[in-house]
N, C-alpha and C. Protein backbone atom coordinates (compact mmCIF):
# COMPACT_ATOMS: atom_id res chain seq x y z
N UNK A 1 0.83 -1.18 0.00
CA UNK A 1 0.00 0.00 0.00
C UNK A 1 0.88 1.25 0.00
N UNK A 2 0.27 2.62 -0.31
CA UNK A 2 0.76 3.56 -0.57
C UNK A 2 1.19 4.00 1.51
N UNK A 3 2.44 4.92 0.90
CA UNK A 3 3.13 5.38 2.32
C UNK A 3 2.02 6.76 3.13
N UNK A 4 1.48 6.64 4.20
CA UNK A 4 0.23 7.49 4.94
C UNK A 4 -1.15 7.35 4.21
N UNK A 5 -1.48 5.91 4.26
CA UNK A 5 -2.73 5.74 3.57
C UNK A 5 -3.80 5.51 4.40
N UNK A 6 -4.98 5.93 4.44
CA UNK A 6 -6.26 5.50 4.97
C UNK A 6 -6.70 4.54 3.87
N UNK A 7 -6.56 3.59 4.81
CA UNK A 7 -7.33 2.16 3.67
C UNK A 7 -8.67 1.19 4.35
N UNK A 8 -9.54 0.73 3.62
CA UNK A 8 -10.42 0.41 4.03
C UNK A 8 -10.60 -1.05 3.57
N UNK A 9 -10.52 -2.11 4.46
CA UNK A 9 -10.85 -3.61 3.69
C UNK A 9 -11.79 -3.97 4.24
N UNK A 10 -12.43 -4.70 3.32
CA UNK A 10 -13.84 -5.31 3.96
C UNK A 10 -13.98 -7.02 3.09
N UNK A 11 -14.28 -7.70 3.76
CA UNK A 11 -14.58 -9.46 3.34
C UNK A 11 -15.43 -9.99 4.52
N UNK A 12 -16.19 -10.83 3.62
CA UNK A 12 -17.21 -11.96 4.30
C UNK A 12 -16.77 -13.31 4.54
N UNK A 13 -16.33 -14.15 5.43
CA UNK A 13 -16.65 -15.57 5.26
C UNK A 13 -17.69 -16.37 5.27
N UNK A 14 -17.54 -17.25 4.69
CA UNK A 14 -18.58 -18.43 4.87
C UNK A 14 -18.13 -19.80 4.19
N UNK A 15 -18.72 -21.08 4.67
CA UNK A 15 -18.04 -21.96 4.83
C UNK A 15 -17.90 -22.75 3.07
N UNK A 16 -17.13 -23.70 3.05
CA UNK A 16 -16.59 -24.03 1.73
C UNK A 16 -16.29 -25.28 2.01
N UNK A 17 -16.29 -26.07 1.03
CA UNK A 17 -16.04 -27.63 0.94
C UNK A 17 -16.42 -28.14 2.03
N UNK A 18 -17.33 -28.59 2.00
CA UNK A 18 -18.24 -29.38 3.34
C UNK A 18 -17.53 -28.60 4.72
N UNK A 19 -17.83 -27.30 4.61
CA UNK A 19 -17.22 -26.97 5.98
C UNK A 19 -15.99 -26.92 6.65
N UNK A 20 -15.15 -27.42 6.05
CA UNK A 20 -13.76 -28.13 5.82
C UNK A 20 -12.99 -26.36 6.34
N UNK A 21 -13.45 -25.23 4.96
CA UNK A 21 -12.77 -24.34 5.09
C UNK A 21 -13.84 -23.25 4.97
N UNK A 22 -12.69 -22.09 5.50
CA UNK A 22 -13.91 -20.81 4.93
C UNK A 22 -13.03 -19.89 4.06
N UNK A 23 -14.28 -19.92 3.27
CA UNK A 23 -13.64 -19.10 1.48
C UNK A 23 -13.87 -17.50 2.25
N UNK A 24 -12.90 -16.45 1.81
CA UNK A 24 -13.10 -15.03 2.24
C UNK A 24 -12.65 -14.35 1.04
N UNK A 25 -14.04 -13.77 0.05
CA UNK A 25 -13.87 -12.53 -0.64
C UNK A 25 -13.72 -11.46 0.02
N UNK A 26 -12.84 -10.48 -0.94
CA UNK A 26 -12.28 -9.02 0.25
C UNK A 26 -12.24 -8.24 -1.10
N UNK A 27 -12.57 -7.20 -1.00
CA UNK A 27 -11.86 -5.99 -1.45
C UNK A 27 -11.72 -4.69 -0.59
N UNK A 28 -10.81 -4.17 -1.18
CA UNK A 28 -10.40 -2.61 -0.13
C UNK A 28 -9.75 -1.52 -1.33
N UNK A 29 -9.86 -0.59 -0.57
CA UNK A 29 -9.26 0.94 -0.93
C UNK A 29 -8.77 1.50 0.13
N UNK A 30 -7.33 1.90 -0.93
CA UNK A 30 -5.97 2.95 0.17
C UNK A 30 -6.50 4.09 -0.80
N UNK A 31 -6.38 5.17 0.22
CA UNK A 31 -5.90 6.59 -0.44
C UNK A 31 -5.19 7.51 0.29
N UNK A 32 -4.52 8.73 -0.35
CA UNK A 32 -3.42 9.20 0.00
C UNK A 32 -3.17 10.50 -1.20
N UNK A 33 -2.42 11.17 -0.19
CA UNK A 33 -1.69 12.56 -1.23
C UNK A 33 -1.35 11.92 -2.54
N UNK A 34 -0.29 10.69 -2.40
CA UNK A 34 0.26 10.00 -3.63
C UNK A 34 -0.59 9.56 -5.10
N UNK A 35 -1.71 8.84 -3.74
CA UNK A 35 -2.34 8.30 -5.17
C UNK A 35 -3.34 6.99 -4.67
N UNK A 36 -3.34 5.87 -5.64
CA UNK A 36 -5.28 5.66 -4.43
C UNK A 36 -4.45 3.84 -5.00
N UNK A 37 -4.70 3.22 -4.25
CA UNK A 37 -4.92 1.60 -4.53
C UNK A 37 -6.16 1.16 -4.56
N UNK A 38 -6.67 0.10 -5.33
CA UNK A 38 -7.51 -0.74 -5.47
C UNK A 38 -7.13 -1.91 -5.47
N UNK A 39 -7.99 -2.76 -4.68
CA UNK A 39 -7.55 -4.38 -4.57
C UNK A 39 -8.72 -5.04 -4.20
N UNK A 40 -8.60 -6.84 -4.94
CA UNK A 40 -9.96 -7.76 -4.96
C UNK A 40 -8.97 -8.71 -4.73
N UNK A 41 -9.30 -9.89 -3.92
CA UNK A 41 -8.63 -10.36 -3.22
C UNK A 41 -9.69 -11.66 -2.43
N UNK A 42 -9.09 -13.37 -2.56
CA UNK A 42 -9.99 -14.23 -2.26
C UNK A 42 -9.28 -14.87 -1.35
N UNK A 43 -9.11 -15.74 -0.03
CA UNK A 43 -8.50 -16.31 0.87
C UNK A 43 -9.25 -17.81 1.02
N UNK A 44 -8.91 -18.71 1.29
CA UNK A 44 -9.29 -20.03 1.48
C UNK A 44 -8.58 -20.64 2.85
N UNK A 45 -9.05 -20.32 3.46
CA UNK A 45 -8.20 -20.83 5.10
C UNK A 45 -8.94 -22.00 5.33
N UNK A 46 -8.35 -22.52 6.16
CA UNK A 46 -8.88 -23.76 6.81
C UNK A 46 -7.52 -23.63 8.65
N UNK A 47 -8.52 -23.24 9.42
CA UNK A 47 -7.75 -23.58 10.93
C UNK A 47 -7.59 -24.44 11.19
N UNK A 48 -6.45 -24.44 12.24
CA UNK A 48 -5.74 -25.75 13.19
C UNK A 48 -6.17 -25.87 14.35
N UNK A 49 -6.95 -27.16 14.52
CA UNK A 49 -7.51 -27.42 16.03
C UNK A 49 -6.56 -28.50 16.52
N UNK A 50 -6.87 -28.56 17.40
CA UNK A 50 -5.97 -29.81 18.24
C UNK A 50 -5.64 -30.80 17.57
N UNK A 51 -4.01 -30.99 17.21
CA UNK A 51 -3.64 -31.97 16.06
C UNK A 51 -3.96 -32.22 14.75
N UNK A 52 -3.91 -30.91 14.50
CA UNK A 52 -4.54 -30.19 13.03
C UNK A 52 -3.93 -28.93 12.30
N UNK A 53 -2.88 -29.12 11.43
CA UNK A 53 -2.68 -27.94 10.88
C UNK A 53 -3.30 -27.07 10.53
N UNK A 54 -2.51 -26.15 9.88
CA UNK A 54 -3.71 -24.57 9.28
C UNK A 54 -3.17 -25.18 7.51
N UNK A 55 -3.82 -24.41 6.68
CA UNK A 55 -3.96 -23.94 5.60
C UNK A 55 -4.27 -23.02 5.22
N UNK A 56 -3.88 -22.18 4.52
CA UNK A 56 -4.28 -20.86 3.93
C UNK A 56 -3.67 -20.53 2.22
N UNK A 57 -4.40 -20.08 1.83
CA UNK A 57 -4.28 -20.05 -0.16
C UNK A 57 -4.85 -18.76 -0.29
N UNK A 58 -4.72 -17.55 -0.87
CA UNK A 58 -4.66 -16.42 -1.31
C UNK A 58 -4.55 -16.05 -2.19
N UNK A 59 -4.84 -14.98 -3.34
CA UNK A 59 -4.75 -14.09 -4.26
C UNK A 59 -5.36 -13.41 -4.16
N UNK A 60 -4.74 -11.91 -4.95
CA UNK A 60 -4.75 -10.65 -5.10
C UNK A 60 -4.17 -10.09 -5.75
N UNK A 61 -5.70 -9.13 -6.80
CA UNK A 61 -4.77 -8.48 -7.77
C UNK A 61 -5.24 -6.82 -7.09
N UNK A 62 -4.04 -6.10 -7.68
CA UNK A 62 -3.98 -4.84 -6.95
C UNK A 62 -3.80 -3.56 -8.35
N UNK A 63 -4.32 -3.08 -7.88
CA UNK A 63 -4.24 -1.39 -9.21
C UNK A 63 -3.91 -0.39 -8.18
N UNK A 64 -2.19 0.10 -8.69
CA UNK A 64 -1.94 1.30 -8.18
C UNK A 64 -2.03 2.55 -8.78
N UNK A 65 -2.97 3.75 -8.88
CA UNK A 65 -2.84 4.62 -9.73
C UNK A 65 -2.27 5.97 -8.88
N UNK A 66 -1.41 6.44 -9.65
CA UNK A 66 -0.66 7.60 -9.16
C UNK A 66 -1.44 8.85 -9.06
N UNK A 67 -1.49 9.77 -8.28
CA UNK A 67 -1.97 11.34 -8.60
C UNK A 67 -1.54 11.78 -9.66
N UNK A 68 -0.20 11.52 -9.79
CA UNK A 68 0.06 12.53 -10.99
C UNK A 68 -0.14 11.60 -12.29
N UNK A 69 -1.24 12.17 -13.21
CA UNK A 69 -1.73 11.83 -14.25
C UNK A 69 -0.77 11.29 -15.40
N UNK A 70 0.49 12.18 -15.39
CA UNK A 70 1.59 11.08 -16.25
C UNK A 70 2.15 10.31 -16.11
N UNK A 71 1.98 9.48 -14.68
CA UNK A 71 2.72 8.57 -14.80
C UNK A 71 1.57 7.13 -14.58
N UNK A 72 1.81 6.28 -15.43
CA UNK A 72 0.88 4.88 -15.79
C UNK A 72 1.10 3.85 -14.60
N UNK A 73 -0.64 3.64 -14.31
CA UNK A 73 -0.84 2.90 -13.08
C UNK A 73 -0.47 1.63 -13.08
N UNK A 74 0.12 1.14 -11.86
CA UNK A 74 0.97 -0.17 -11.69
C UNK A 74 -0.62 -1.12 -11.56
N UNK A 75 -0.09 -2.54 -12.26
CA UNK A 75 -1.05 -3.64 -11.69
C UNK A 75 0.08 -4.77 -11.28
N UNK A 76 -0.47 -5.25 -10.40
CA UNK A 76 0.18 -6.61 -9.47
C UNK A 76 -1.29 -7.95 -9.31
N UNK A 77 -0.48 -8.83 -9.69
CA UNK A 77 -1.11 -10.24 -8.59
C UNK A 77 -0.28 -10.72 -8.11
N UNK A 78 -0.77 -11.29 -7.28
CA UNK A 78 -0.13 -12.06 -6.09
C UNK A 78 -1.06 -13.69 -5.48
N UNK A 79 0.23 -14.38 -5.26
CA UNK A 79 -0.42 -15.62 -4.90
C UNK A 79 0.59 -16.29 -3.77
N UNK A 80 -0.54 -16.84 -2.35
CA UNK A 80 0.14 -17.02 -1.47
C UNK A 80 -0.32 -18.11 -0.60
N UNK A 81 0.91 -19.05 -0.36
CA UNK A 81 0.17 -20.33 0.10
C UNK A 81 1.52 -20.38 1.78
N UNK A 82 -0.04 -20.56 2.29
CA UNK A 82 0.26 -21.04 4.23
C UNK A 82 0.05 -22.08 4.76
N UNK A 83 0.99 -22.98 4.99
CA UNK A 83 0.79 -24.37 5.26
C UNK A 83 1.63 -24.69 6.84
N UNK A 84 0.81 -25.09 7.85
CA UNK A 84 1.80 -25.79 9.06
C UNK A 84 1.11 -27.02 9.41
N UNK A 85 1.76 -27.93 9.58
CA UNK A 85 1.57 -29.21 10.20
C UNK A 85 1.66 -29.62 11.29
């Protein structure tokens, strides 16, 4: 995210593969003197209970657009996997 940003994320869970895990759509907005982010963004966790790892699987794509109008807005994805046993 941009450097002194007020950003706002917001996502719902609810449960996924027989309950197993919970799927979390998100999107949010940074803004700032600089310039504003946009991001959509899906998570697939599954917690660790007693003798039970975690899982977690992620992506996110992100649009950075600058204030200043000449210079061309960055896009990113990202993909991220959390595994403990």
């Amino acid at each position: 995210m941009l450097i002194g940003v007020q950003c706002t994320r917001f996502g719902y869970g609810f449960a996924a593969f027989g309950d197993h895990f919970t799927s979390l759509p998100e999107i949010a907005l940074g803004l700032s003197d600089t310039g504003r982010d946009y991001s959509l963004g899906w998570r697939l966790v599954r917690g660790g209970g007693l003798g039970c790892g975690s899982f977690a699987l992620s992506v996110e794509t992100q649009r950075r657009k600058p204030a200043n109008e000449d210079i061309v807005p960055e896009h990113r994805v990202g993909l991220r996997i959390d595994a403990r046993f």
